[in-house]
Protein backbone atom coordinates (compact mmCIF):
# COMPACT_ATOMS: atom_id res chain seq x y z
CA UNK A 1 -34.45 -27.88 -5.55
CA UNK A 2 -37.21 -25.87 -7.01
CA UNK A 3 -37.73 -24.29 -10.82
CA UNK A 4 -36.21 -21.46 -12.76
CA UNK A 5 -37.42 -18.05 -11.22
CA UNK A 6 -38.94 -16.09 -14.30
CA UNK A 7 -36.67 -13.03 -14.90
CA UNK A 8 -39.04 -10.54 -14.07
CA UNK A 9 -39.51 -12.20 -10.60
CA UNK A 10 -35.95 -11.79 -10.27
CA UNK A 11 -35.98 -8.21 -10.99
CA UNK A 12 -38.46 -7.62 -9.21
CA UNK A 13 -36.20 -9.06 -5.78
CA UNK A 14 -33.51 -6.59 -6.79
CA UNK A 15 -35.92 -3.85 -7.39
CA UNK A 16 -37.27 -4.36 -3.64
CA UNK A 17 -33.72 -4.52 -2.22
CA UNK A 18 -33.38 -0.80 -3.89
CA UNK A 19 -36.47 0.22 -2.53
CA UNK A 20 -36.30 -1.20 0.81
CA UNK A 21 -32.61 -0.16 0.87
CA UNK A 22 -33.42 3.64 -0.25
CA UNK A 23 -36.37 4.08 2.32
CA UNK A 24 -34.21 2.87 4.70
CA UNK A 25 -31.48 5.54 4.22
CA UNK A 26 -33.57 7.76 3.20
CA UNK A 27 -36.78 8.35 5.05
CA UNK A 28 -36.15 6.18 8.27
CA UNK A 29 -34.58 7.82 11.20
CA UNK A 30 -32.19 6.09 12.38
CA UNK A 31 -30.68 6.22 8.11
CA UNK A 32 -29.13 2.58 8.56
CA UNK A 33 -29.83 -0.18 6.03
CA UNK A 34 -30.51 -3.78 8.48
CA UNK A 35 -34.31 -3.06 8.18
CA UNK A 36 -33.70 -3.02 4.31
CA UNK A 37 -31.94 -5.98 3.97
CA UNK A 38 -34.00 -7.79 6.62
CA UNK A 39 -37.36 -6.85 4.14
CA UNK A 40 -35.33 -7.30 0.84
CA UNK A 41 -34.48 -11.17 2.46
CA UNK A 42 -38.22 -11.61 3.08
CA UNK A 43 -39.43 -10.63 -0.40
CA UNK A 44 -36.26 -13.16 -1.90
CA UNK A 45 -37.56 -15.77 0.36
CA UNK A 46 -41.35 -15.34 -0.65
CA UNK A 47 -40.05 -15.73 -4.49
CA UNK A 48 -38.43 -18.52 -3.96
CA UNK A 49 -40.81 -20.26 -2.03
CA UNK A 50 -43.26 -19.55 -4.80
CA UNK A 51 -41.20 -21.28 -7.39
CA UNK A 52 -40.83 -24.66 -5.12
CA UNK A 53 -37.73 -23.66 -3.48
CA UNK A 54 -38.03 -25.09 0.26
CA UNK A 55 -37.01 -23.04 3.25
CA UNK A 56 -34.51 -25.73 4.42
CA UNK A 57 -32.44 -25.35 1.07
CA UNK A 58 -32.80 -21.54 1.47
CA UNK A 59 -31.60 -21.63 4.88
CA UNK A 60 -28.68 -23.63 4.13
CA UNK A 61 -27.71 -21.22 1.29
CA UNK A 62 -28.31 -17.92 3.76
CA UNK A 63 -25.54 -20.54 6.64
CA UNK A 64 -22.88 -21.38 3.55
CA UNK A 65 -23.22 -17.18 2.70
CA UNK A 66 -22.33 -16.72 6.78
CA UNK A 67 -20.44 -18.95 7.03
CA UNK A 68 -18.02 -17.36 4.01
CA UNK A 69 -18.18 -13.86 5.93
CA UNK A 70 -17.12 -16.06 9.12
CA UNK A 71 -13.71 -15.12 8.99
CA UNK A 72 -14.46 -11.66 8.38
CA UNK A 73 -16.13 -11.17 11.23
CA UNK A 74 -14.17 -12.43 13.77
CA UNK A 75 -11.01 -10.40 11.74
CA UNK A 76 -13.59 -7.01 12.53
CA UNK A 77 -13.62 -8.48 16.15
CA UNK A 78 -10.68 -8.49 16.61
CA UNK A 79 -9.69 -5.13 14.83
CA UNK A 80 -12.31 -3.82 17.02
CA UNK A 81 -10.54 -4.94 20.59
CA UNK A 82 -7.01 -4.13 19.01
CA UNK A 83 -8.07 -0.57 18.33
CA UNK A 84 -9.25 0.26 21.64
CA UNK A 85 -6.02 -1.56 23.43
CA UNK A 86 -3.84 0.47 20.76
CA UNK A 87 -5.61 3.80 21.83
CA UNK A 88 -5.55 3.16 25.30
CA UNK A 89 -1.87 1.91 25.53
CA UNK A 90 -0.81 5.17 23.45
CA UNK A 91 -0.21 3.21 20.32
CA UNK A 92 -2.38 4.82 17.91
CA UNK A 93 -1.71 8.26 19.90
CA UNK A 94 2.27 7.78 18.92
CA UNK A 95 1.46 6.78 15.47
CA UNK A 96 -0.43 10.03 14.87
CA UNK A 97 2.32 11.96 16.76
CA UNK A 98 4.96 11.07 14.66
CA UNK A 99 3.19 10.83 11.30
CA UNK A 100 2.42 14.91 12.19
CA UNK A 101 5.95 15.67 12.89
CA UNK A 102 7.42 13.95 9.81
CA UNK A 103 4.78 14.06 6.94
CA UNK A 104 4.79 17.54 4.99
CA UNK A 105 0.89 18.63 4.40
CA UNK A 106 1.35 19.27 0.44
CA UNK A 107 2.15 15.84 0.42
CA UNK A 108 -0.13 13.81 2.77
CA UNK A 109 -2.48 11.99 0.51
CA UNK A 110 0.16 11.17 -1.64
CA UNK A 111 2.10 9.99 1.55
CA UNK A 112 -1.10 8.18 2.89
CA UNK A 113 -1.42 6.51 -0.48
CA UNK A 114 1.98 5.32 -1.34
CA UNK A 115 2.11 4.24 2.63
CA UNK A 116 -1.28 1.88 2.54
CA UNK A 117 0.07 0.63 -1.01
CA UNK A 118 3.12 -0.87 0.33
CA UNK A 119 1.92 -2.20 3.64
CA UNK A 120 -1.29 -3.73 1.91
CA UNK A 121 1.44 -5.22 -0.74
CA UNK A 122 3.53 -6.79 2.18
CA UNK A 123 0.51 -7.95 3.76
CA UNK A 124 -1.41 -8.53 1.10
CA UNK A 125 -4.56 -7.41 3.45
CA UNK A 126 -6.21 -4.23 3.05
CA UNK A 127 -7.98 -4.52 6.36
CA UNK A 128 -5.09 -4.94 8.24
CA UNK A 129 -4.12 -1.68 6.95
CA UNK A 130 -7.00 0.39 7.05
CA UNK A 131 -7.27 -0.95 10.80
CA UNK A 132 -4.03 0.02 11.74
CA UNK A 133 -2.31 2.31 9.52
CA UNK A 134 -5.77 3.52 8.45
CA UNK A 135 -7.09 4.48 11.81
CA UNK A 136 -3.29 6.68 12.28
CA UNK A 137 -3.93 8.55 9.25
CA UNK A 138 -7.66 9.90 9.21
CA UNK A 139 -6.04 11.29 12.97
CA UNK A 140 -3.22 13.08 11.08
CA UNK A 141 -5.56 14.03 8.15
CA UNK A 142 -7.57 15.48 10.87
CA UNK A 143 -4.81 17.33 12.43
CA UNK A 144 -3.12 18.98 8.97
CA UNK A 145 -7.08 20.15 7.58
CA UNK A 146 -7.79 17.87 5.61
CA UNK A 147 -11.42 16.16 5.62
CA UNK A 148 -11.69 12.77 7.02
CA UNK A 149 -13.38 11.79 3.66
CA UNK A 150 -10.43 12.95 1.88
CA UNK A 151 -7.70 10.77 3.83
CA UNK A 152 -10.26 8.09 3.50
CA UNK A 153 -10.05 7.86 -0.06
CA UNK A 154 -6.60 8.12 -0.37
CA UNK A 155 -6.07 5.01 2.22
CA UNK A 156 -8.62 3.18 0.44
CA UNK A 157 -6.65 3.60 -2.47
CA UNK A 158 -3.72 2.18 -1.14
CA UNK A 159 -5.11 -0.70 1.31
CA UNK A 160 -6.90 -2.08 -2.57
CA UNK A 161 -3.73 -1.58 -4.26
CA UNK A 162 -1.65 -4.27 -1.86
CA UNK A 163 -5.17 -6.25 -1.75
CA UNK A 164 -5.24 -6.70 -5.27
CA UNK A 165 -1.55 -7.08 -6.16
CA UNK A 166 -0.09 -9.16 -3.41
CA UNK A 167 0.28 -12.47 -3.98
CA UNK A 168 -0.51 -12.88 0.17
CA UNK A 169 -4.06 -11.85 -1.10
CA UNK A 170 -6.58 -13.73 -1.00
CA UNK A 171 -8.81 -12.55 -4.12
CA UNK A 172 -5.48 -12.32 -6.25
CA UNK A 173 -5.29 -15.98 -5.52
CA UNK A 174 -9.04 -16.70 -5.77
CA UNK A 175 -9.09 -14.65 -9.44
CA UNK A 176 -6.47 -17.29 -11.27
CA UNK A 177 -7.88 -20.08 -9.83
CA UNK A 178 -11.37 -19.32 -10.97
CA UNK A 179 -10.37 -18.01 -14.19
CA UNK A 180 -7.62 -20.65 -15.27
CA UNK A 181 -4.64 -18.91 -14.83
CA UNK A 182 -1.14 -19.29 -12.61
CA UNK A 183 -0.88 -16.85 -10.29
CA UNK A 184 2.32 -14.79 -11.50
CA UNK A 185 0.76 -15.12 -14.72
CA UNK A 186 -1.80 -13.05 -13.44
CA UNK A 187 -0.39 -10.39 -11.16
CA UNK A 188 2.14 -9.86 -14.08
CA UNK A 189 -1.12 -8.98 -16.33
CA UNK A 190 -2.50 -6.67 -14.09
CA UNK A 191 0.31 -4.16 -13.61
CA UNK A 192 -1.01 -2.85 -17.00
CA UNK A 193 -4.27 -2.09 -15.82
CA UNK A 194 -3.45 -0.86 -12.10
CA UNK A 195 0.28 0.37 -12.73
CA UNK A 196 -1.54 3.68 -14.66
CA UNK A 197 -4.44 3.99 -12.70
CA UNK A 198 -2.00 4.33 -9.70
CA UNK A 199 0.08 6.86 -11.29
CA UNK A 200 -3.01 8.94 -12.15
CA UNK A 201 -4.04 8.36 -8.29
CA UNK A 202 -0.69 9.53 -7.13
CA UNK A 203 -0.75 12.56 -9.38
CA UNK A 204 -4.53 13.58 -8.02
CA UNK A 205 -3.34 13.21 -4.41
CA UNK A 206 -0.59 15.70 -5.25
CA UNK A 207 -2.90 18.37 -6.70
CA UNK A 208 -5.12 17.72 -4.08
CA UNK A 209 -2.63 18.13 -1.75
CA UNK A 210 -1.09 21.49 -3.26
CA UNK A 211 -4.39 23.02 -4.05
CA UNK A 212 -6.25 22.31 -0.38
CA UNK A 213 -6.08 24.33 2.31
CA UNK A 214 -5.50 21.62 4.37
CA UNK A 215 -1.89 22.12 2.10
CA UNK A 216 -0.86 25.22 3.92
CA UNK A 217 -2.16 24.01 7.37
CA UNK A 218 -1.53 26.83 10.44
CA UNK A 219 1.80 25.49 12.13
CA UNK A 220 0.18 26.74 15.39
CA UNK A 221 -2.39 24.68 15.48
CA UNK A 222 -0.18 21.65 14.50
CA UNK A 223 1.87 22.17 17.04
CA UNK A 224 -1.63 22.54 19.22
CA UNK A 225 -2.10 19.13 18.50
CA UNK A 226 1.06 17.78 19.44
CA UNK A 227 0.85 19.24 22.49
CA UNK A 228 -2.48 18.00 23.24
CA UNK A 229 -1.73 14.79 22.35
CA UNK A 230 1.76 14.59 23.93
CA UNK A 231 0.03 16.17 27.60
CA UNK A 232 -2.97 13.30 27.44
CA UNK A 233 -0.34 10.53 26.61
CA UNK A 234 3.15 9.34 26.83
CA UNK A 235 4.05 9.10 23.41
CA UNK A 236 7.73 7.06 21.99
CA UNK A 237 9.07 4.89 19.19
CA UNK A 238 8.74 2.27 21.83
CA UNK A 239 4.88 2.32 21.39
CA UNK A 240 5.12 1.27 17.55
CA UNK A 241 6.13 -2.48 18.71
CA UNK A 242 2.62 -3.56 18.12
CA UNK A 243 1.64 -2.53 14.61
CA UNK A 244 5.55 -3.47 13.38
CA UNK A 245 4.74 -7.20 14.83
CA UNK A 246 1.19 -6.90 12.86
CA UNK A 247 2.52 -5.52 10.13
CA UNK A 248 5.86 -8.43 10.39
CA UNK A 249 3.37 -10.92 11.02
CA UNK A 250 1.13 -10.82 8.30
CA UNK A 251 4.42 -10.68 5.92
CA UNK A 252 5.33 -13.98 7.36
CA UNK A 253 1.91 -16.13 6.74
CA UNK A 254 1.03 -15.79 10.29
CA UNK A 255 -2.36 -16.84 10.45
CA UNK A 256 -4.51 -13.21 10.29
CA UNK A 257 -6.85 -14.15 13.43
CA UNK A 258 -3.66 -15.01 15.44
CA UNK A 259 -1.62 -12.53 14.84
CA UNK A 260 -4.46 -9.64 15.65
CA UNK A 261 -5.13 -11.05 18.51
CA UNK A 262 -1.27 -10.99 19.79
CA UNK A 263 -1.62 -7.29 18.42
CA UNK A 264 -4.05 -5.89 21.04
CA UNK A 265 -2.20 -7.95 23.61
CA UNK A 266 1.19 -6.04 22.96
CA UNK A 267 -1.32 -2.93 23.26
CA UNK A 268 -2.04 -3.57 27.35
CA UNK A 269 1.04 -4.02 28.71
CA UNK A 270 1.46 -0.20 27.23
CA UNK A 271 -1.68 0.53 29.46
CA UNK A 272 0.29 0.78 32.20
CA UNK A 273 2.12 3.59 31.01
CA UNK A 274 -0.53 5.46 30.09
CA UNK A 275 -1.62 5.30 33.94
CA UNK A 276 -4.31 3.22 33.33
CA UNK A 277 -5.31 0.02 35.67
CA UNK A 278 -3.69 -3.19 34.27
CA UNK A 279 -4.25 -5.42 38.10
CA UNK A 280 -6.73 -4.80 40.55
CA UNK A 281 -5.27 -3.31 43.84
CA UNK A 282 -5.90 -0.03 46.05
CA UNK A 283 -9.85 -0.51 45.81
CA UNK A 284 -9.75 -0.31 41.90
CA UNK A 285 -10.68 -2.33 39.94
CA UNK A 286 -8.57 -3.49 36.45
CA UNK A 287 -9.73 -1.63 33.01
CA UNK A 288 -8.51 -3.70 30.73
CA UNK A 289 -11.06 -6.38 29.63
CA UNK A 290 -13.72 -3.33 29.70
CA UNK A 291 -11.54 -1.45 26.97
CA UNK A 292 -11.19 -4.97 24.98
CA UNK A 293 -14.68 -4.98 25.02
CA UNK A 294 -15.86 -1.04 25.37
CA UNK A 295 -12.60 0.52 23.71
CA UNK A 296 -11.19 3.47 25.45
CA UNK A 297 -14.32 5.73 27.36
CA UNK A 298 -12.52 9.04 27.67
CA UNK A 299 -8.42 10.34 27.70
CA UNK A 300 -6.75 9.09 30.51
CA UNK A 301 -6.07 12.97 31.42
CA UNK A 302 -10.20 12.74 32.11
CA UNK A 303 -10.55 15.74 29.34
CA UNK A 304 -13.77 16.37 27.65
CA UNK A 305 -13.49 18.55 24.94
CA UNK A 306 -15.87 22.12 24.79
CA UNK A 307 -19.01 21.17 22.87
CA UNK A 308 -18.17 24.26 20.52
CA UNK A 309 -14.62 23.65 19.90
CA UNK A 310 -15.15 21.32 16.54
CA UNK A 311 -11.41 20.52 16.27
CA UNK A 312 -10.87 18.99 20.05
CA UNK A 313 -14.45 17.36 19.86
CA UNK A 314 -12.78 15.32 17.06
CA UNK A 315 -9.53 14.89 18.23
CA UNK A 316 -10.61 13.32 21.37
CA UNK A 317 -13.10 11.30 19.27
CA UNK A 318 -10.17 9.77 17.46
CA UNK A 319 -8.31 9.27 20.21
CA UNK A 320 -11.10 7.07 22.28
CA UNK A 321 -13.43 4.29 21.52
CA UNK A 322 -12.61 0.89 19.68
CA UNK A 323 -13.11 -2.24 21.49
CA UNK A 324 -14.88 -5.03 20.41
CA UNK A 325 -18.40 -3.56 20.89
CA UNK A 326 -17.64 -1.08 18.01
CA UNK A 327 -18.18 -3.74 16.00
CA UNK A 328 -21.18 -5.22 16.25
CA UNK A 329 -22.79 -2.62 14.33
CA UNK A 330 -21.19 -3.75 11.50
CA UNK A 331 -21.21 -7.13 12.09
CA UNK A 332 -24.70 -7.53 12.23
CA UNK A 333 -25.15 -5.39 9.11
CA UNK A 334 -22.75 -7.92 7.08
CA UNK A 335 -25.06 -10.83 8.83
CA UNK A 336 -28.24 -9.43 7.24
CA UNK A 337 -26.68 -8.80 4.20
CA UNK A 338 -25.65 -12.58 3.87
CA UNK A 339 -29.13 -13.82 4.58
CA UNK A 340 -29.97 -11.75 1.32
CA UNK A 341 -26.98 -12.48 -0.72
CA UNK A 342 -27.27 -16.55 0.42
CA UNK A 343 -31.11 -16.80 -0.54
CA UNK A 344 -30.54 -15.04 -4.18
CA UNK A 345 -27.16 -16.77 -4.46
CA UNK A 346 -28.98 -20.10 -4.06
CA UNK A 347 -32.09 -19.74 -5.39
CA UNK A 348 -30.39 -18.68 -9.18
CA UNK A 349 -31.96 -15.42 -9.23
CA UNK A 350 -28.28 -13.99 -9.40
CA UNK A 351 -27.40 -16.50 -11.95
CA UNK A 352 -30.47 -15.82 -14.16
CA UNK A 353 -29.54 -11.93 -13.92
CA UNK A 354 -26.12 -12.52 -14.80
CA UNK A 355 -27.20 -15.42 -17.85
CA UNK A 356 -29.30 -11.96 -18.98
CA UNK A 357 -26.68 -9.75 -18.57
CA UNK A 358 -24.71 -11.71 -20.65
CA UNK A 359 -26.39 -11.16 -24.20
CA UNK A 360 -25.60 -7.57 -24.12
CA UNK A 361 -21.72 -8.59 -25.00
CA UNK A 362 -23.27 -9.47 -28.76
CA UNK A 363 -20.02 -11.83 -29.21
CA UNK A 364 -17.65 -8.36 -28.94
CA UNK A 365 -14.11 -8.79 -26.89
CA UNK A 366 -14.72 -5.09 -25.75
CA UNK A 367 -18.53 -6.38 -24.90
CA UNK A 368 -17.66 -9.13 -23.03
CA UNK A 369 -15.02 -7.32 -20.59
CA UNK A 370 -17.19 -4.52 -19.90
CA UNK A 371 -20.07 -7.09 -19.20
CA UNK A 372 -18.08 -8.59 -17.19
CA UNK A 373 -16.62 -6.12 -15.15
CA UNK A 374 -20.55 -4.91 -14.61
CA UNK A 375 -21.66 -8.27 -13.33
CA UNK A 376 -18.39 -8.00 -10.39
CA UNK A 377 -19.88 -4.87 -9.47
CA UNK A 378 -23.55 -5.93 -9.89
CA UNK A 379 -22.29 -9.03 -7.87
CA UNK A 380 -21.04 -6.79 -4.89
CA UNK A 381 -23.69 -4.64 -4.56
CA UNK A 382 -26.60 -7.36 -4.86
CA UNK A 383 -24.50 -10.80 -3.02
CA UNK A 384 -22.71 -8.33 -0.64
CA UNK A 385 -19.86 -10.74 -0.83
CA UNK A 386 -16.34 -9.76 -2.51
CA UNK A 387 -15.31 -13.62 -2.77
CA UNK A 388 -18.87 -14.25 -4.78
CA UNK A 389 -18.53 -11.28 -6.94
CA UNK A 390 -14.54 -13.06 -8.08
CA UNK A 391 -16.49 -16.43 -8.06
CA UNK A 392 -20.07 -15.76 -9.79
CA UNK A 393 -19.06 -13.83 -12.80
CA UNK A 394 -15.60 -16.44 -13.03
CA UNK A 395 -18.16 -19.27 -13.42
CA UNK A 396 -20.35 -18.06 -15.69
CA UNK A 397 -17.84 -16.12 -18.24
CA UNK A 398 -15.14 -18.89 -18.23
CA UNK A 399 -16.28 -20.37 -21.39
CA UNK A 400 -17.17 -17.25 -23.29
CA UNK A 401 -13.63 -16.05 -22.88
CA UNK A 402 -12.72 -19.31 -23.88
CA UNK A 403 -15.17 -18.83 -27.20
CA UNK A 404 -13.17 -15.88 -28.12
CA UNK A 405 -10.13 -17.35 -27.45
CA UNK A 406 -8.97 -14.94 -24.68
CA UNK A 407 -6.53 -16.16 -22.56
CA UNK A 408 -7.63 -17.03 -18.73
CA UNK A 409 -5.47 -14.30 -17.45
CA UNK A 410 -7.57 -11.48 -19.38
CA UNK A 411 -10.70 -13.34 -17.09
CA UNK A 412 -8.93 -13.09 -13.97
CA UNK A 413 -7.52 -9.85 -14.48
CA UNK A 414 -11.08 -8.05 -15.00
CA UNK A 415 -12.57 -10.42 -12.28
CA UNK A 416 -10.09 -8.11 -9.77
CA UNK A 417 -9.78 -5.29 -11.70
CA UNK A 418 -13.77 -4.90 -10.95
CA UNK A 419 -14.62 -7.51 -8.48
CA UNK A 420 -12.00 -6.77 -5.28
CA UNK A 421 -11.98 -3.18 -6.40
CA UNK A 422 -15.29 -1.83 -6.14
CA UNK A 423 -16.06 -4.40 -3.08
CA UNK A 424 -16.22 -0.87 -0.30
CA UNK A 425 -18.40 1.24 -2.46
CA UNK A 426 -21.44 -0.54 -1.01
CA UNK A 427 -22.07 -0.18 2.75
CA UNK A 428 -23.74 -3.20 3.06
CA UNK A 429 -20.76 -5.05 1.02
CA UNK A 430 -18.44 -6.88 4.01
CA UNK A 431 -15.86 -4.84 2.66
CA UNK A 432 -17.83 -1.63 2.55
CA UNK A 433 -18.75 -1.81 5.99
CA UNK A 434 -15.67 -2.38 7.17
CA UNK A 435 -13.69 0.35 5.71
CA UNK A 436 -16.62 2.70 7.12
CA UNK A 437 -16.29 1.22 9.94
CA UNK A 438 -12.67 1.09 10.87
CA UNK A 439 -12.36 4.65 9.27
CA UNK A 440 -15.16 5.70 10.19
CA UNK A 441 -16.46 7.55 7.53
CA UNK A 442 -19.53 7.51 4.95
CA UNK A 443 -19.57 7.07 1.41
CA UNK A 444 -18.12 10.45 0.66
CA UNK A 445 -15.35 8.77 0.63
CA UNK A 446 -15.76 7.65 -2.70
CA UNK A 447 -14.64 10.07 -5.46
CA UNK A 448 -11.27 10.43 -3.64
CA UNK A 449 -11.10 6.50 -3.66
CA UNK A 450 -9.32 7.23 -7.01
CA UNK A 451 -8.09 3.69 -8.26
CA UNK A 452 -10.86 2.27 -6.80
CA UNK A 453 -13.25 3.66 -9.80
CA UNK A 454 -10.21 4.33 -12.25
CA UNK A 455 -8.79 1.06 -12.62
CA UNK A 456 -12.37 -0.99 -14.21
CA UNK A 457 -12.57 2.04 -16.40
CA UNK A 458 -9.07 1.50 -17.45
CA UNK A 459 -9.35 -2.38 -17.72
CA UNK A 460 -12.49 -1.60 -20.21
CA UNK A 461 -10.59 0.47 -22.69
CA UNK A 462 -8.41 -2.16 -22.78
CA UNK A 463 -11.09 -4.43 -23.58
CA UNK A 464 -12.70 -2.21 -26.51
CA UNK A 465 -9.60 -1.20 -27.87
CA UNK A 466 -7.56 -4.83 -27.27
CA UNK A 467 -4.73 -3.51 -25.55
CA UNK A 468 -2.52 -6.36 -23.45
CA UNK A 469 -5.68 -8.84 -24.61
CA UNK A 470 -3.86 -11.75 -25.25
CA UNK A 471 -5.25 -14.50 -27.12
CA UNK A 472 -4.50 -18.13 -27.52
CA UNK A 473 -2.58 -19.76 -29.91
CA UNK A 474 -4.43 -22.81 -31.68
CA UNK A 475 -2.69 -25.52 -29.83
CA UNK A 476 -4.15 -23.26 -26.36
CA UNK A 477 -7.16 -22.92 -27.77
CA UNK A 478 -7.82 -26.62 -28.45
CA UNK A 479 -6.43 -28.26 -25.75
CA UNK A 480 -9.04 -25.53 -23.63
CA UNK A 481 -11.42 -27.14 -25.79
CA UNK A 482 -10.46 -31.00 -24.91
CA UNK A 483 -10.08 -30.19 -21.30
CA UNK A 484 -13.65 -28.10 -21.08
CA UNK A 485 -14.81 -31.61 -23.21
CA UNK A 486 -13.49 -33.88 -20.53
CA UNK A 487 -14.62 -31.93 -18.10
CA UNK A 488 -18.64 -32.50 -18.86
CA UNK A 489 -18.02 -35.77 -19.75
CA UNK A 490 -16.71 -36.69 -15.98
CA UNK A 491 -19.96 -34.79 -14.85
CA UNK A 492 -22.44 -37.14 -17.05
CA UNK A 493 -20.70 -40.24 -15.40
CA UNK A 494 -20.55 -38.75 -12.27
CA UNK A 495 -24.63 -38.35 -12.63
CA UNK A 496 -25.12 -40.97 -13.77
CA UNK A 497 -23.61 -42.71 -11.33
């Protein structure tokens, strides 16, 4: 264990991470952010090495930071190989068929919305349904004019919605049990925060979807791309089996990992249909474990699209690739970012930042929320980490809540309301990456993320203003006060022992 980093030390480590981060982006041709993070790590490391922090505590804080993103990575693994067997087998192909044929244009992002909303809320994972649902809809966006940027933020919208609401989710469970709270307790108190921002979200999608001219999309070419998908593939109902099982899966507490991996395996079988190699025989070879790993190379009709025709180019872009190789991009991007977000995480420079942040509150209920609700999103874009940016700001504003006799549900509900929320608007965030990457879009997303950057504005007003703030009663409040007493005094024997 070494000393207390001076605070300007630890500015000066998040003021490198912009730097490095911007130059990276910026002025760097390739535009990607691992260099960044991989200098941003060094200069952490340096600073805490300075202060008496050995490298063998730092390295065990950059393994526990991995090891948290573990599961994430294998579930973007396995996305990965389940996208490419879905395109290949003409699952993803059907999905975008059908969604064409039935969804009105005026109404897609309000469709796409309300769509990832409930799937994320039966799932209670908005991975799973930006990987699957997701990937359907940026195809169909495509295909009715709209930009993929566009249909990006309205999924994104959605997938949070479920992600935050569900009590399958992991981070509404996580929230409570940081903050205090039961866990109906607190999904209850959120619907007044997220209930309007989603109504406001469904409203924009509509206006959006009257006023673009994606809204009045030429039938012809619709029906252009049916026809071009319908000649490359053998479309059906049949081919939906494997995201309804996914989807049915994930419902029923099947294990995420699991049931993603049974996912792409419904996908080959509908290989075979698609003419596409399942055994070796004749002289060929089998093409399956190369799409696992490679995703799908080019249509099984062998079309390549004109370089000049914009529209096909795409199409035939979202109709290939996947495979677990896809991945790894983003993988190793979310492994960098760890090695940063482990050394300041153990080291205290987040915790002296946040301590700091802290005093701007000045004792104020409205103060205190909308520090608060900072430090989640401070947390996500400096940690990388969703689960630390729930965790972090959980710890340290327990007690002040407490102080101001706020019930632990108010806690929990801005530690979501900020923390899961705003997790994809950094690219270097697990959850930012991800959503790039199975959408495969960039941050322009963003803007049309609507409850994404609505809902902590609308849990602040309700912090300055007091609305649905609950407070204890005196009984709460002192029994908070006996329990927070026993609490240290098991820690001193526990020391001293």
């Amino acid at each position: 264990m070494g000393r207390k980093i001076p605070m300007w030390q630890c500015i000066l480590v998040i003021l490198a991470m912009v730097v490095f981060l911007f130059w990276n982006v910026k002025f760097d041709e390739g535009g990607e952010a691992h260099g960044g993070l991989i200098m941003a790590a060094l200069v952490a490391g340096i600073i805490g090495a300075a202060n008496g922090w050995k490298w063998s505590y730092m390295e065990q804080g950059i393994l526990a930071a991995i090891n948290r993103s573990m599961q994430a990575m294998l579930i973007l693994a396995c996305v990965g190989a389940m996208i490419g067997c879905w395109k290949a087998g003409g699952v993803i192909p059907s999905m975008m068929f059908y969604g064409i044929k039935i969804i009105s244009p005026k109404v897609f992002l309000f469709t796409a919305c309300l769509l990832c909303s409930i799937i994320s809320l039966a799932t209670g994972s908005s991975w799973s349904t930006a990987g699957s649902m997701g990937v359907a809809l940026i195809g169909i966006g495509t295909a009715l004019g709209f930009p993929d940027y566009m249909t990006a933020g309205a999924i994104v919208s959605g997938a949070y919605f479920g992600d935050k609401m569900s009590p399958l989710s992991d981070t509404t469970n996580l929230a409570p049990a940081i903050a205090g709270s039961t866990l109906f307790e607190h999904i209850k108190h959120m619907v007044y925060t997220v209930g309007p921002s989603l109504g406001i979200a469904f409203v924009v999608y509509l206006i959006l979807g009257f006023t673009h001219k994606g809204g009045s999309a030429d039938e012809s070419q619709i029906q252009m791309i049916l026809d071009f998908i319908s000649s490359n593939f053998t479309v059906g109902l049949l081919y939906l089996i494997p995201p309804v099982f996914v989807i049915v899966a994930v419902i029923i507490k099947m294990p995420a990992l699991p049931a993603l991996v049974v996912g792409a395996l419904l996908g080959i079988p509908f290989m075979g249909l698609q003419g596409i190699r399942i055994f070796p025989g004749g002289g060929e070879q089998s093409a399956v474990y190369n799409i696992i790993n490679n995703g799908l190379g080019s249509l099984p009709s062998g079309y390549e699209a004109p370089e000049d025709d914009l529209l096909m180019t795409k199409l035939v872009a979202l109709l290939t690739g996947g495979g677990l190789q896809s991945m790894m991009w983003t993988i190793s991007l979310i492994m960098l970012a760890m090695c940063f977000g482990g050394i300041v995480d153990c080291t205290g420079i987040m915790a002296n930042l946040a301590d700091s942040i802290l005093k701007l509150a000045r004792g104020t209920r409205g103060g205190l929320v909308i520090v608060t609700e900072l430090t989640c999103v401070f947390v996500n874009a400096i940690c990388c980490d969703q689960y630390l940016s729930i965790i972090l700001p959980g710890r340290m504003y327990k007690e002040a809540f407490e102080d101001r006799r706020l019930k632990a549900k108010n806690l929990s509900r801005c530690l979501e309301d900020s923390g899961t929320i705003t997790s994809n608007f950094f690219p270097w965030n697990t959850c930012g990456a991800t959503m790039r990457s199975f959408l495969q879009v960039n941050s322009a997303y963003i803007p049309f993320a609507v409850l994404n950057w609505l809902n902590p504005l609308v849990s602040m007003f309700y912090g300055v203003t007091g609305i649905t703030m609950e407070e204890m009663t005196e009984e709460e409040y002192q029994k908070v006060m006996e329990e927070r007493e026993a609490e240290k005094q098991a820690a001193l024997e526990a020391a001293e022992a």
